[in-house]
PDB file of N, CA and C in Angstrom:
ATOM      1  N   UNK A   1      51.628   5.763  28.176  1.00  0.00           N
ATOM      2  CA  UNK A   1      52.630   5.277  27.260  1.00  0.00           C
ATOM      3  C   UNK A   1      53.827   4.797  28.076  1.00  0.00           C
ATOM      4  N   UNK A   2      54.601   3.590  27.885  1.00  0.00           N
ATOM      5  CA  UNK A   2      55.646   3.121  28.470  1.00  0.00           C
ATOM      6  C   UNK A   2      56.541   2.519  27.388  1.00  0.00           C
ATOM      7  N   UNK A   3      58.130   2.565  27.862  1.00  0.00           N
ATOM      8  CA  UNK A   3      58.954   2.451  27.037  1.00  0.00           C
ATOM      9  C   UNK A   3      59.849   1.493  28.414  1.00  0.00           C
ATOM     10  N   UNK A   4      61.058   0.490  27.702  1.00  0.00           N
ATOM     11  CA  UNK A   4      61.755   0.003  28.703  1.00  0.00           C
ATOM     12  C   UNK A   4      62.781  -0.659  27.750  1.00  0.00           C
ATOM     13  N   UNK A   5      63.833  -1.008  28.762  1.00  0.00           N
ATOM     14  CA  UNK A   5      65.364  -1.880  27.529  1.00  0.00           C
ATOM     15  C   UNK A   5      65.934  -2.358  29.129  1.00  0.00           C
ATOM     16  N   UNK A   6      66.401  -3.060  28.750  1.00  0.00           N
ATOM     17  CA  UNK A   6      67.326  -4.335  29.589  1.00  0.00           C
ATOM     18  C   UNK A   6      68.791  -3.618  29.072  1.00  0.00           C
ATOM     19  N   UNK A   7      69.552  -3.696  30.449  1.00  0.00           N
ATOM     20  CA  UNK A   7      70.743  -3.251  30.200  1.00  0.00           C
ATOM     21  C   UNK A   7      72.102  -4.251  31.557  1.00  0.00           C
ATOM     22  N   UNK A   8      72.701  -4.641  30.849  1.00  0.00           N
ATOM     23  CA  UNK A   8      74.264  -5.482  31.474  1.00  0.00           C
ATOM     24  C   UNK A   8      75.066  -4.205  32.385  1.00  0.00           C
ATOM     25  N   UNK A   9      75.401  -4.585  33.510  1.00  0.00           N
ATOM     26  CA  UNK A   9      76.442  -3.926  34.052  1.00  0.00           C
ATOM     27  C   UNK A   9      78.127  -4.334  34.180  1.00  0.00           C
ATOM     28  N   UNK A  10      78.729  -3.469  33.687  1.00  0.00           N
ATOM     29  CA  UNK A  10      79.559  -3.636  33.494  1.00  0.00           C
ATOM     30  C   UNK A  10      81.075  -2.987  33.786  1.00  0.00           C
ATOM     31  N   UNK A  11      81.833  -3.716  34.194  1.00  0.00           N
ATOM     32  CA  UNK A  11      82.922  -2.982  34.992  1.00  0.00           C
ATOM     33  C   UNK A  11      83.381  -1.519  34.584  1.00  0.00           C
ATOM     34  N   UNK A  12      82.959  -1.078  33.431  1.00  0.00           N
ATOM     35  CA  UNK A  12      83.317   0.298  33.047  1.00  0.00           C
ATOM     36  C   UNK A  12      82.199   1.347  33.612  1.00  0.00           C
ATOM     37  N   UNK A  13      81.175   0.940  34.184  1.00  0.00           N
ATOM     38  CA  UNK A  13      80.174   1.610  34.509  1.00  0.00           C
ATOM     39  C   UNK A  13      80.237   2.088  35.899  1.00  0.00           C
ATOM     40  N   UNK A  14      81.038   1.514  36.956  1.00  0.00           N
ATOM     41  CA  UNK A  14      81.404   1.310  38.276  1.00  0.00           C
ATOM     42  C   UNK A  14      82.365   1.786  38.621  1.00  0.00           C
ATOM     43  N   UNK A  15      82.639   2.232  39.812  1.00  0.00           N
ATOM     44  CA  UNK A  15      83.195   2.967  40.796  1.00  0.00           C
ATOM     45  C   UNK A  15      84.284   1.563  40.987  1.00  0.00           C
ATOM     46  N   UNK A  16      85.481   2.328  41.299  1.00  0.00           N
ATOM     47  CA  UNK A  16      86.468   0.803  42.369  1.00  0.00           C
ATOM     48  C   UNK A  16      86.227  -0.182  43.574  1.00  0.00           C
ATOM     49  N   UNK A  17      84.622  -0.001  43.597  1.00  0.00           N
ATOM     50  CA  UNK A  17      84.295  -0.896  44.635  1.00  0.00           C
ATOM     51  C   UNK A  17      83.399  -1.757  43.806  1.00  0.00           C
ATOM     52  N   UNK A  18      83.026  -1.277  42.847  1.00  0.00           N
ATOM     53  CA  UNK A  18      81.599  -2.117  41.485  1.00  0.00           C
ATOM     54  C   UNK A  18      80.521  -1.256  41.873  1.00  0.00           C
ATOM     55  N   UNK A  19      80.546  -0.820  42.399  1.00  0.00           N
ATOM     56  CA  UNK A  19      79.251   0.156  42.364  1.00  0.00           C
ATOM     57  C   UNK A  19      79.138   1.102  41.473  1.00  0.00           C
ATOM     58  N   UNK A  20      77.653   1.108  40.855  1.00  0.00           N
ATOM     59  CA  UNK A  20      77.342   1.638  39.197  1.00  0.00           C
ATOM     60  C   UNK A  20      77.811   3.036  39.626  1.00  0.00           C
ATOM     61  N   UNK A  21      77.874   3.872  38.690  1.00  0.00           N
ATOM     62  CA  UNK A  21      78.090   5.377  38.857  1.00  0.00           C
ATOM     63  C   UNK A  21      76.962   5.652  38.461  1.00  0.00           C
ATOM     64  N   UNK A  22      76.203   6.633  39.533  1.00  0.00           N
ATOM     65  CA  UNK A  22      74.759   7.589  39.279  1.00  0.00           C
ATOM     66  C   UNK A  22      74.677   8.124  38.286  1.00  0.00           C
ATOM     67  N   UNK A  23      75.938   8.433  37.436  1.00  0.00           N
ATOM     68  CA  UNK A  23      75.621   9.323  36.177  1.00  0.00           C
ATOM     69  C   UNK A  23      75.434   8.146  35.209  1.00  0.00           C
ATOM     70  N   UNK A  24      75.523   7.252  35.479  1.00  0.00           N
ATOM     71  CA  UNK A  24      75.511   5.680  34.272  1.00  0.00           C
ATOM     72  C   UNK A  24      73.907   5.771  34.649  1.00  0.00           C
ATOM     73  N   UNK A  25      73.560   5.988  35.575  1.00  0.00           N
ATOM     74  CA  UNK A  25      72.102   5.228  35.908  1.00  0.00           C
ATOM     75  C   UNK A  25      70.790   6.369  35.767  1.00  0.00           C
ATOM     76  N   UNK A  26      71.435   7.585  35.947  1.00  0.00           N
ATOM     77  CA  UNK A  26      70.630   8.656  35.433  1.00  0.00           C
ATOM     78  C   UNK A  26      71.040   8.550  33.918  1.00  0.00           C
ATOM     79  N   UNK A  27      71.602   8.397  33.131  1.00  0.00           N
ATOM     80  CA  UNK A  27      71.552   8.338  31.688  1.00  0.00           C
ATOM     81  C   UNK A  27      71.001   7.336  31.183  1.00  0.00           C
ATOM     82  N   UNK A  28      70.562   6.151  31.985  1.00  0.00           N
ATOM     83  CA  UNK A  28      70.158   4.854  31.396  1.00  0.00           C
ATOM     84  C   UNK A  28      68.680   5.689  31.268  1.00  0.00           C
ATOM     85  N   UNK A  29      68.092   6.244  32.690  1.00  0.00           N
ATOM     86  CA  UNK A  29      66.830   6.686  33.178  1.00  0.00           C
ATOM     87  C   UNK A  29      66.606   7.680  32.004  1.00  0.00           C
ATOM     88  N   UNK A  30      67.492   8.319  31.956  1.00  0.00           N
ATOM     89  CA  UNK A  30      66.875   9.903  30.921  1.00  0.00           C
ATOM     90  C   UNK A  30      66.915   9.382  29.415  1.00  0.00           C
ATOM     91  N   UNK A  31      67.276   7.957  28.871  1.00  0.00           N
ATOM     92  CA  UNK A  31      67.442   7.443  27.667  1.00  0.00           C
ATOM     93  C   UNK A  31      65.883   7.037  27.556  1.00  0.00           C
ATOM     94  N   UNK A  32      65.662   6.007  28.325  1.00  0.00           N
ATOM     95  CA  UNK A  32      64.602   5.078  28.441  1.00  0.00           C
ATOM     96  C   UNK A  32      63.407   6.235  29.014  1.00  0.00           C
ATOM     97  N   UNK A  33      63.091   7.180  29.607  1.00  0.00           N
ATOM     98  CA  UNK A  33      62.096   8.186  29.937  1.00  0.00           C
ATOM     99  C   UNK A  33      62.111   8.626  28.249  1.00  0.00           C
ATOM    100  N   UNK A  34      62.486   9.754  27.917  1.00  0.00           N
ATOM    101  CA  UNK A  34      62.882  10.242  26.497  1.00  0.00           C
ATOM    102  C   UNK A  34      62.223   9.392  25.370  1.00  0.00           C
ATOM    103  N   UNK A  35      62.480   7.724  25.022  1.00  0.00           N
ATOM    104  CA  UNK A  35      61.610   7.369  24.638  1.00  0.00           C
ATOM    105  C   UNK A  35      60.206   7.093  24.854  1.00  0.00           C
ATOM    106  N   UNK A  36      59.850   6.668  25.742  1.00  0.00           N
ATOM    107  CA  UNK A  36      58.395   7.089  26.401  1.00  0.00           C
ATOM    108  C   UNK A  36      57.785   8.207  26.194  1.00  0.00           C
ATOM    109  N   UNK A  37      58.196   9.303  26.678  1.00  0.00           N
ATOM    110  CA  UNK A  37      57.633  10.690  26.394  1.00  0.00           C
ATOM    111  C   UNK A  37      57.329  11.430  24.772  1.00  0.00           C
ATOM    112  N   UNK A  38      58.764  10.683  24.015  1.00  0.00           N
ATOM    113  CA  UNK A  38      58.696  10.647  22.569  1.00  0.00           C
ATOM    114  C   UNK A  38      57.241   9.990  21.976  1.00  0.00           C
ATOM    115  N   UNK A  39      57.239   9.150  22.415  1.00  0.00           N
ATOM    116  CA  UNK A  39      56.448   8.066  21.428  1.00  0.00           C
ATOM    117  C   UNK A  39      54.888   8.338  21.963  1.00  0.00           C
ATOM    118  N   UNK A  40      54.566   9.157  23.396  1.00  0.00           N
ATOM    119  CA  UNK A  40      53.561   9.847  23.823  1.00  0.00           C
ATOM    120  C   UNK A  40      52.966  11.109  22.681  1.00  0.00           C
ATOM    121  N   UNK A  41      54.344  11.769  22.687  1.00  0.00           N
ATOM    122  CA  UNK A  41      54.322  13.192  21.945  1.00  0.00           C
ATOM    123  C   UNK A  41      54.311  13.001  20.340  1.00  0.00           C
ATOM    124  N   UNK A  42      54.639  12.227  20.089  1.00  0.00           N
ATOM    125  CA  UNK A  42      54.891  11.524  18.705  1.00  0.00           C
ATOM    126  C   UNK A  42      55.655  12.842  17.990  1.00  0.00           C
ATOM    127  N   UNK A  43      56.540  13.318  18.826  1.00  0.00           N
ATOM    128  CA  UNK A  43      57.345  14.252  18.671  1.00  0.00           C
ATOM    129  C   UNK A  43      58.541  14.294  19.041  1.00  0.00           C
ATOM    130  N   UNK A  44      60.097  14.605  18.723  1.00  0.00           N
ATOM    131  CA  UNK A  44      61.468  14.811  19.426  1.00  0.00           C
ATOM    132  C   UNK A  44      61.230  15.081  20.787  1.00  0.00           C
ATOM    133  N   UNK A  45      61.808  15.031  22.140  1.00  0.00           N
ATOM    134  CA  UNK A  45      61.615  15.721  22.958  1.00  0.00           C
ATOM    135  C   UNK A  45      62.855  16.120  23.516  1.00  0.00           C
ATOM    136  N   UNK A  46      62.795  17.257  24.889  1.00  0.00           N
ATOM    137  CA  UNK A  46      63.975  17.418  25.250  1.00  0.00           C
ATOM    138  C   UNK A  46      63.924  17.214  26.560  1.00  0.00           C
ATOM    139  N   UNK A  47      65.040  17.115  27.882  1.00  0.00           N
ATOM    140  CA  UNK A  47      65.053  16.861  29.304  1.00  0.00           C
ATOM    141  C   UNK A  47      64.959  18.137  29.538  1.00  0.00           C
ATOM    142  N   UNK A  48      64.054  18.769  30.437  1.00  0.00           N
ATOM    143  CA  UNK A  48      64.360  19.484  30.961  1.00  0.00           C
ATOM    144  C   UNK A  48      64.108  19.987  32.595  1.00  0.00           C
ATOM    145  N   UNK A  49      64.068  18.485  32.951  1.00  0.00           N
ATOM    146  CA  UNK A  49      64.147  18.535  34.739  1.00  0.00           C
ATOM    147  C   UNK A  49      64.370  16.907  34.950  1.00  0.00           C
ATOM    148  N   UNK A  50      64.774  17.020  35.907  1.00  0.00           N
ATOM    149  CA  UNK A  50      65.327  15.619  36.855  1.00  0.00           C
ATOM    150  C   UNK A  50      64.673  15.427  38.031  1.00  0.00           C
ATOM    151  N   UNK A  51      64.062  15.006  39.027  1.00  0.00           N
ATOM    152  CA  UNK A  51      63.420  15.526  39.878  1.00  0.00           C
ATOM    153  C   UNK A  51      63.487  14.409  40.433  1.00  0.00           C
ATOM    154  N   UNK A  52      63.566  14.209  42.497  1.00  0.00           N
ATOM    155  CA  UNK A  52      63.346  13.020  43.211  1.00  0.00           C
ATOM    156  C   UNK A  52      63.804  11.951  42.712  1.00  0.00           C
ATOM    157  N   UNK A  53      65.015  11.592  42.408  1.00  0.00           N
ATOM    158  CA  UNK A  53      65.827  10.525  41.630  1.00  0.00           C
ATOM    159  C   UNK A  53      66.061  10.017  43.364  1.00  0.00           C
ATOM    160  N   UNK A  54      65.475   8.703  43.447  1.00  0.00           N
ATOM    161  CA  UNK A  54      66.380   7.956  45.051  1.00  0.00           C
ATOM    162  C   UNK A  54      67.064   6.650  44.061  1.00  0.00           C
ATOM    163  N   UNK A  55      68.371   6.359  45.005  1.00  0.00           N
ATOM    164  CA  UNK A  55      69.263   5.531  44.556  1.00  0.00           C
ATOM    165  C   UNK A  55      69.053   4.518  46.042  1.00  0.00           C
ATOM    166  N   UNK A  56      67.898   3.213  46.191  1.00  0.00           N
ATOM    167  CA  UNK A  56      67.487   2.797  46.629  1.00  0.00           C
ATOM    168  C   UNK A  56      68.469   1.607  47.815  1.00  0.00           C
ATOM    169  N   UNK A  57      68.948   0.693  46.474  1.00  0.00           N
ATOM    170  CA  UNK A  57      70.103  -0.242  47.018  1.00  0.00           C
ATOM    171  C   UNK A  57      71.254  -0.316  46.108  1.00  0.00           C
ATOM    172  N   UNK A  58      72.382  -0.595  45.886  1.00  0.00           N
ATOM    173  CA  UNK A  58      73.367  -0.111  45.265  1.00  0.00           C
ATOM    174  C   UNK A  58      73.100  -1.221  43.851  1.00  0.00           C
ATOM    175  N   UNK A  59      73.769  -1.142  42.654  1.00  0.00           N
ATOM    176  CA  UNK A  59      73.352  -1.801  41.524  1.00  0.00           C
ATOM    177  C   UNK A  59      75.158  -2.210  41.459  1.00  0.00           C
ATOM    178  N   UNK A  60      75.342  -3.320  41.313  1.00  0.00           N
ATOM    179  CA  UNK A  60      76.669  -3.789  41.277  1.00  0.00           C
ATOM    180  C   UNK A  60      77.347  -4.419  39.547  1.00  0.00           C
ATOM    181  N   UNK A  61      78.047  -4.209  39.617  1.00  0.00           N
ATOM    182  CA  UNK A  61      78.855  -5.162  38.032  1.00  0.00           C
ATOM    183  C   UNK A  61      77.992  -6.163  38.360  1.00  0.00           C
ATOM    184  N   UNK A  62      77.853  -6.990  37.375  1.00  0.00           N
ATOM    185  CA  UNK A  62      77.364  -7.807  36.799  1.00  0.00           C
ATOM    186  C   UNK A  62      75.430  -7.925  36.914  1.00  0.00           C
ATOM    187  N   UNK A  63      75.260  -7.228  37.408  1.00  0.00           N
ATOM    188  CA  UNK A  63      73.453  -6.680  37.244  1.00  0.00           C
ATOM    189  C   UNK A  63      73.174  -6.578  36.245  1.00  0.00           C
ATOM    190  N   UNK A  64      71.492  -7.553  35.855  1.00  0.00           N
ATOM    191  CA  UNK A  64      70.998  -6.871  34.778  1.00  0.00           C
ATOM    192  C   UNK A  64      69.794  -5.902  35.177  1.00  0.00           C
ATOM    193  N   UNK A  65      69.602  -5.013  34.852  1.00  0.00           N
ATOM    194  CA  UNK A  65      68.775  -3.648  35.074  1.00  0.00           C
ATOM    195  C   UNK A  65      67.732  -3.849  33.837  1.00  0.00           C
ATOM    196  N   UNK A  66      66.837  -3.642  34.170  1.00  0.00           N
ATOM    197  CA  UNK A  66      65.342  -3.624  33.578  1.00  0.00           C
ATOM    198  C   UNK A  66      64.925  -2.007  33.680  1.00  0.00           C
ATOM    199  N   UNK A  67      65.047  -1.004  32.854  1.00  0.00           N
ATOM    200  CA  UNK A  67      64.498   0.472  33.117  1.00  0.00           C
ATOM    201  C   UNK A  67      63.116   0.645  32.491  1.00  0.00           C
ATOM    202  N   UNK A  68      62.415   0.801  33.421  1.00  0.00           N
ATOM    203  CA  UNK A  68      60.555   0.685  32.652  1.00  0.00           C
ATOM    204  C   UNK A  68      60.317   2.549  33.396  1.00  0.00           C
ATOM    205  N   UNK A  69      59.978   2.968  31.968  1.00  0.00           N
ATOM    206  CA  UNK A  69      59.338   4.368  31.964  1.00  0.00           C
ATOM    207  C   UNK A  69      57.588   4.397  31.853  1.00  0.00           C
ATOM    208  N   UNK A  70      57.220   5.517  32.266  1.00  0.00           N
ATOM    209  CA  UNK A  70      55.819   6.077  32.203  1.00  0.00           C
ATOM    210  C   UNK A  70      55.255   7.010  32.177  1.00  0.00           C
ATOM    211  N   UNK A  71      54.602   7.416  31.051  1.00  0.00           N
ATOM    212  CA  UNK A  71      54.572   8.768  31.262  1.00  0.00           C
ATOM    213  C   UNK A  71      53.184   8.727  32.108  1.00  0.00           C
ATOM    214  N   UNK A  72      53.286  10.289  32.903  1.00  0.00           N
ATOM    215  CA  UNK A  72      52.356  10.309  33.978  1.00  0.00           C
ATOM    216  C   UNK A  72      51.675  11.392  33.772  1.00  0.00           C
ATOM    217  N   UNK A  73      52.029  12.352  33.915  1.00  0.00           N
ATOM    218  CA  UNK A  73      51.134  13.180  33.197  1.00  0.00           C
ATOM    219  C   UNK A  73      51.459  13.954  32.166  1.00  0.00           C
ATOM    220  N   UNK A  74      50.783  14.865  31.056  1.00  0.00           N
ATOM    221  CA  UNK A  74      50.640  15.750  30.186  1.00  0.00           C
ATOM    222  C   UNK A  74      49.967  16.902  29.957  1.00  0.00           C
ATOM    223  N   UNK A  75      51.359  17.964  30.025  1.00  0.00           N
ATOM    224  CA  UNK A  75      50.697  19.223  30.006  1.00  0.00           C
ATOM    225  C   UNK A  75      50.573  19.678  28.083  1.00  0.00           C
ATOM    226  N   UNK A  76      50.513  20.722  27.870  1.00  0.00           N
ATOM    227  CA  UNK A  76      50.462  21.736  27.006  1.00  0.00           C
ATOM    228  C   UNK A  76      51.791  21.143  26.142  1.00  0.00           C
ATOM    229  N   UNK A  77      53.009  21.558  26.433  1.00  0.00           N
ATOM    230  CA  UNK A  77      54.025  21.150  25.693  1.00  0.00           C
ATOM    231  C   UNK A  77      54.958  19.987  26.685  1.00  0.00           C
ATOM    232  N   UNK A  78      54.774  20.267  27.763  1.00  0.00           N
ATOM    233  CA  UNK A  78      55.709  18.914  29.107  1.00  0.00           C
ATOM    234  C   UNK A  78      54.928  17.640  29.131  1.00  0.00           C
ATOM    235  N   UNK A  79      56.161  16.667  29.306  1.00  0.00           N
ATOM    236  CA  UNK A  79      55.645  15.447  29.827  1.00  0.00           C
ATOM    237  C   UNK A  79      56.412  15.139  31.140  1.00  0.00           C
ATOM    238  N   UNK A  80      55.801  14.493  31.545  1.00  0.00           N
ATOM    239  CA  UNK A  80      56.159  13.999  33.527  1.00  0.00           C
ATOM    240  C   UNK A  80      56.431  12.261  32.750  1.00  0.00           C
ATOM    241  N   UNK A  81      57.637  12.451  33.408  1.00  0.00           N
ATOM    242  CA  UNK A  81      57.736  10.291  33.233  1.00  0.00           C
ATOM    243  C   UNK A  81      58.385   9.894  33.977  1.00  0.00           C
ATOM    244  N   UNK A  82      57.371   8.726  34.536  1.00  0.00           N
ATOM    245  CA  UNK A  82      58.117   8.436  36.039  1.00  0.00           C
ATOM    246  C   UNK A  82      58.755   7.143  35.512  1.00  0.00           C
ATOM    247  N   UNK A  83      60.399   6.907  36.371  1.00  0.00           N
ATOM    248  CA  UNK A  83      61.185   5.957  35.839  1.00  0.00           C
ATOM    249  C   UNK A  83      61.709   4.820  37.065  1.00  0.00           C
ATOM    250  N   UNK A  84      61.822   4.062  36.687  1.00  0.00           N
ATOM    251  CA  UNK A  84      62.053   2.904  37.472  1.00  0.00           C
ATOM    252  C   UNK A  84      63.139   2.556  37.063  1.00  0.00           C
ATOM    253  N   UNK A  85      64.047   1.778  38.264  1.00  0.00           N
ATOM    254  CA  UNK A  85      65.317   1.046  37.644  1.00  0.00           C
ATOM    255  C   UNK A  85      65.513  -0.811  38.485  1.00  0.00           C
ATOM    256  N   UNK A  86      65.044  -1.885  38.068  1.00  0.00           N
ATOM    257  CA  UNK A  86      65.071  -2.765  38.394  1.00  0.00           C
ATOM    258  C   UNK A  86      66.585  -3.830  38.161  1.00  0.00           C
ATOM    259  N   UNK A  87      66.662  -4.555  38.998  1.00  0.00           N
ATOM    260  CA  UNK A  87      68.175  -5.279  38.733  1.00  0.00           C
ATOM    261  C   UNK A  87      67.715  -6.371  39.157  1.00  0.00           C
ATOM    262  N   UNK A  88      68.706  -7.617  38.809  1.00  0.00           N
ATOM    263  CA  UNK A  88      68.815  -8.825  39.404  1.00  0.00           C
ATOM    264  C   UNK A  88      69.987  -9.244  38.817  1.00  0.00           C
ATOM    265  N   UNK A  89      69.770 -10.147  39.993  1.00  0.00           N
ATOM    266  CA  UNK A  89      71.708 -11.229  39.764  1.00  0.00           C
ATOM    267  C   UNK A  89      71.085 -12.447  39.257  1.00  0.00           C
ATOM    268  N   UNK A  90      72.309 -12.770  38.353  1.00  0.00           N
ATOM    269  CA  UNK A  90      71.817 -14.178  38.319  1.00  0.00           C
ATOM    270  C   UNK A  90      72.325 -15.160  39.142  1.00  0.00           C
ATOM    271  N   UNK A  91      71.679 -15.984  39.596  1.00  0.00           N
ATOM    272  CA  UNK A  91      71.630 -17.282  40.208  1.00  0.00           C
ATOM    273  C   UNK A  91      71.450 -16.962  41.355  1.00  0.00           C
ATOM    274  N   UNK A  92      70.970 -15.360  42.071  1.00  0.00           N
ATOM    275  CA  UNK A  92      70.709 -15.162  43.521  1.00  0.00           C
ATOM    276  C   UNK A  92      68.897 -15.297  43.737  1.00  0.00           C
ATOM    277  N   UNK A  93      68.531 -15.525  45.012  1.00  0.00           N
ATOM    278  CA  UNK A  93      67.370 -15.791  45.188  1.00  0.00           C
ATOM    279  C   UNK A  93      66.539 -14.506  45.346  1.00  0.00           C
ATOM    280  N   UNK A  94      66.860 -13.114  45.702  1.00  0.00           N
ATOM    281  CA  UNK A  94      66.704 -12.190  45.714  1.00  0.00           C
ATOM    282  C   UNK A  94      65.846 -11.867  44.539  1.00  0.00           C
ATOM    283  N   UNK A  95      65.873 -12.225  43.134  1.00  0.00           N
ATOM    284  CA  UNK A  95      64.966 -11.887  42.588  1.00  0.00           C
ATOM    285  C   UNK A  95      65.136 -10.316  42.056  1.00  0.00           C
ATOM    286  N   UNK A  96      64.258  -9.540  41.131  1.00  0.00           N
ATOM    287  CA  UNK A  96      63.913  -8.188  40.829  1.00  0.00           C
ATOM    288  C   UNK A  96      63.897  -7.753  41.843  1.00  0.00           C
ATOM    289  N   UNK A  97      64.810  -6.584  41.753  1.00  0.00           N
ATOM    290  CA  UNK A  97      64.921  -5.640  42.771  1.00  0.00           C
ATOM    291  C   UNK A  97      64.691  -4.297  42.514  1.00  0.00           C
ATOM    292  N   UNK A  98      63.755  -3.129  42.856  1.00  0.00           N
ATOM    293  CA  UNK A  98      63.860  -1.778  42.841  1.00  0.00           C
ATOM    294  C   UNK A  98      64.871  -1.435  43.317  1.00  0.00           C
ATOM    295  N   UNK A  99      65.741  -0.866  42.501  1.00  0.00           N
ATOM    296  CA  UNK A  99      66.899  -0.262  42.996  1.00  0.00           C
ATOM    297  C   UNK A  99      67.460   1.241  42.805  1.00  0.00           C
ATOM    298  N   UNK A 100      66.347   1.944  41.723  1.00  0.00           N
ATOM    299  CA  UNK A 100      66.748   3.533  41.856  1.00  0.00           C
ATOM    300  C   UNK A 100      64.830   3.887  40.964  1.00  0.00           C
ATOM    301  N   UNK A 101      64.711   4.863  41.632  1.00  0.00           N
ATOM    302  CA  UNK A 101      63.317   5.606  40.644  1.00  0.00           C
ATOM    303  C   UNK A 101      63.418   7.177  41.016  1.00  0.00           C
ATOM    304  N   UNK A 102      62.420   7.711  39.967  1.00  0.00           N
ATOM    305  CA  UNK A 102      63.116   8.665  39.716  1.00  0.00           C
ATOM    306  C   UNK A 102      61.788   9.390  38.757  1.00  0.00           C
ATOM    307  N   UNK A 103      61.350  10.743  38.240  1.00  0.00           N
ATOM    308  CA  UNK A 103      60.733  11.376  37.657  1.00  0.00           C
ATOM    309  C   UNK A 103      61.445  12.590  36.654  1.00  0.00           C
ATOM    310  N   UNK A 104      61.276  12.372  35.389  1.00  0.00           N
ATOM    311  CA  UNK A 104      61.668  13.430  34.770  1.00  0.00           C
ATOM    312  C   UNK A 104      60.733  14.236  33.504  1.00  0.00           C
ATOM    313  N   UNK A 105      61.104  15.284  33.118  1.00  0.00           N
ATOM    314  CA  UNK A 105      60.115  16.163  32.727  1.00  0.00           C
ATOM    315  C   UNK A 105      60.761  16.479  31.224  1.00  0.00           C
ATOM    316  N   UNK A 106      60.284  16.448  30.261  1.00  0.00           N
ATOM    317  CA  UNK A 106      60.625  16.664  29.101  1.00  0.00           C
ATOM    318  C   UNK A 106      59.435  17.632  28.526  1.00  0.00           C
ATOM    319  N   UNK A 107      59.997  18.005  27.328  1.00  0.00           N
ATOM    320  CA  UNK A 107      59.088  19.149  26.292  1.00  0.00           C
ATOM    321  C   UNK A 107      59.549  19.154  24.761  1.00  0.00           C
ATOM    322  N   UNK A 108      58.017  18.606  24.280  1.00  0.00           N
ATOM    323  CA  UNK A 108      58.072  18.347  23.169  1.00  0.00           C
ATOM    324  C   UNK A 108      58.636  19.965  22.304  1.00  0.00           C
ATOM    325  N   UNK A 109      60.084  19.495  21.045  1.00  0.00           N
ATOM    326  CA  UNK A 109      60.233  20.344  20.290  1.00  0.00           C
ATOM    327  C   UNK A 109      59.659  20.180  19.091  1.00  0.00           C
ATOM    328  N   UNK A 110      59.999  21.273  17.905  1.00  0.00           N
ATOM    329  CA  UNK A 110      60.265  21.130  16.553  1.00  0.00           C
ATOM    330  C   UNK A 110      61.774  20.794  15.895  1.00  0.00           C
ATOM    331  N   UNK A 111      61.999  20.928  15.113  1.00  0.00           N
ATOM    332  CA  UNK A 111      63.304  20.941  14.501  1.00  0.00           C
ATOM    333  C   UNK A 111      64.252  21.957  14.732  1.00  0.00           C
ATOM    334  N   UNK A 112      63.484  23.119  15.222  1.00  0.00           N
ATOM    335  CA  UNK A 112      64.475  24.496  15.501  1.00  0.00           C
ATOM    336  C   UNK A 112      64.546  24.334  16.749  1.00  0.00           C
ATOM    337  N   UNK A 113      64.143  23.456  17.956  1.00  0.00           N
ATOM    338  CA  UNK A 113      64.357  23.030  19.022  1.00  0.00           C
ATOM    339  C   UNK A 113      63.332  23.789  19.787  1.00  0.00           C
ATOM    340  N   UNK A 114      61.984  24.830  19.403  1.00  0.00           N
ATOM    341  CA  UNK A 114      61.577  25.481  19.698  1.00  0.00           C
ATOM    342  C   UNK A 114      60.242  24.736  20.624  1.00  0.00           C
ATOM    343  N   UNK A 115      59.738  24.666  21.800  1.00  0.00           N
ATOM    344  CA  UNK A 115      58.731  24.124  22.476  1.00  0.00           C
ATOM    345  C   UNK A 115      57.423  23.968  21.178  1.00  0.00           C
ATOM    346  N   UNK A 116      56.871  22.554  21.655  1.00  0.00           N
ATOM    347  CA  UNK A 116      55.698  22.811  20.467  1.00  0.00           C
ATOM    348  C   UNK A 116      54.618  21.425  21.343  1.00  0.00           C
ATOM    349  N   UNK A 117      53.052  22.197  20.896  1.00  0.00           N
ATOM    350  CA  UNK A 117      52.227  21.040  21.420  1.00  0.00           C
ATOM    351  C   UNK A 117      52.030  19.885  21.212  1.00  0.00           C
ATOM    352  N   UNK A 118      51.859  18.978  22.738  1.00  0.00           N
ATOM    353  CA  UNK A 118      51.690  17.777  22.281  1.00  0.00           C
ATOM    354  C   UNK A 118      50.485  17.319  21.899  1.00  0.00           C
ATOM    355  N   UNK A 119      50.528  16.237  20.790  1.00  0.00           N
ATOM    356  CA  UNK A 119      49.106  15.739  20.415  1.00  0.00           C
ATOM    357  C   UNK A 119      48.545  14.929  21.432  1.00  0.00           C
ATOM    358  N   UNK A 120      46.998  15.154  20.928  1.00  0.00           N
ATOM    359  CA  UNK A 120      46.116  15.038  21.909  1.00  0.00           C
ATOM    360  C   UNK A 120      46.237  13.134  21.674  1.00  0.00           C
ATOM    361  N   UNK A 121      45.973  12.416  22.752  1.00  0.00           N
ATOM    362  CA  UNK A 121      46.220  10.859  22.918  1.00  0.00           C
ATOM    363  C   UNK A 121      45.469  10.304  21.502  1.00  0.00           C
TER     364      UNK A 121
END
């Protein structure tokens, strides 16, 4: 199962040099994973690990970021979803760039927030 959204960078997202802030780019990642793992589980889910996040080449203001999720594997109530973070400028020749990836682990709840199994594919 894969989930993904296109996202603008933007001077509120960046540090005083334009460089994105990691917590902008881990929240883009844990938004866009979350749906993936959701729509796997066909259930709410919750974060509950972050794991091997590399911040590859820096993502600057005016980047557009492409975040493509996957879920990778499935346990009992966890999902593993590995996340990608792609950018490009416009009008540079550079092209799509990997610029942060990253794996995170979610677990399908109920409504009382209580762990519950995921359905079978």
């Amino acid at each position: 199962m894969e989930a993904r959204t296109l996202e603008l960078v933007f001077p509120e997202h960046t540090n005083p040099l334009g460089a994105a802030f990691g917590g902008f780019v881990l929240g883009l990642m844990d938004k866009v994973g979350s749906y993936a793992a959701a729509r796997r589980a066909k259930k709410p889910v919750v974060t509950v690990a972050v794991g091997g996040v590399e911040f590859k080449v820096p993502i600057r203001t005016g980047d557009l970021l492409e975040v493509v999720a996957r879920v990778v594997r499935v346990g009992r109530t966890s999902l593993t979803v590995e996340v990608e973070v792609y950018k490009e400028r416009f009008g540079k020749e550079n092209g799509r760039v990997l610029a942060t990836k990253g794996e995170l682990t979610y677990v399908a709840v109920n409504e009382k927030g209580e762990p519950v199994p995921v359905d079978a594919p």
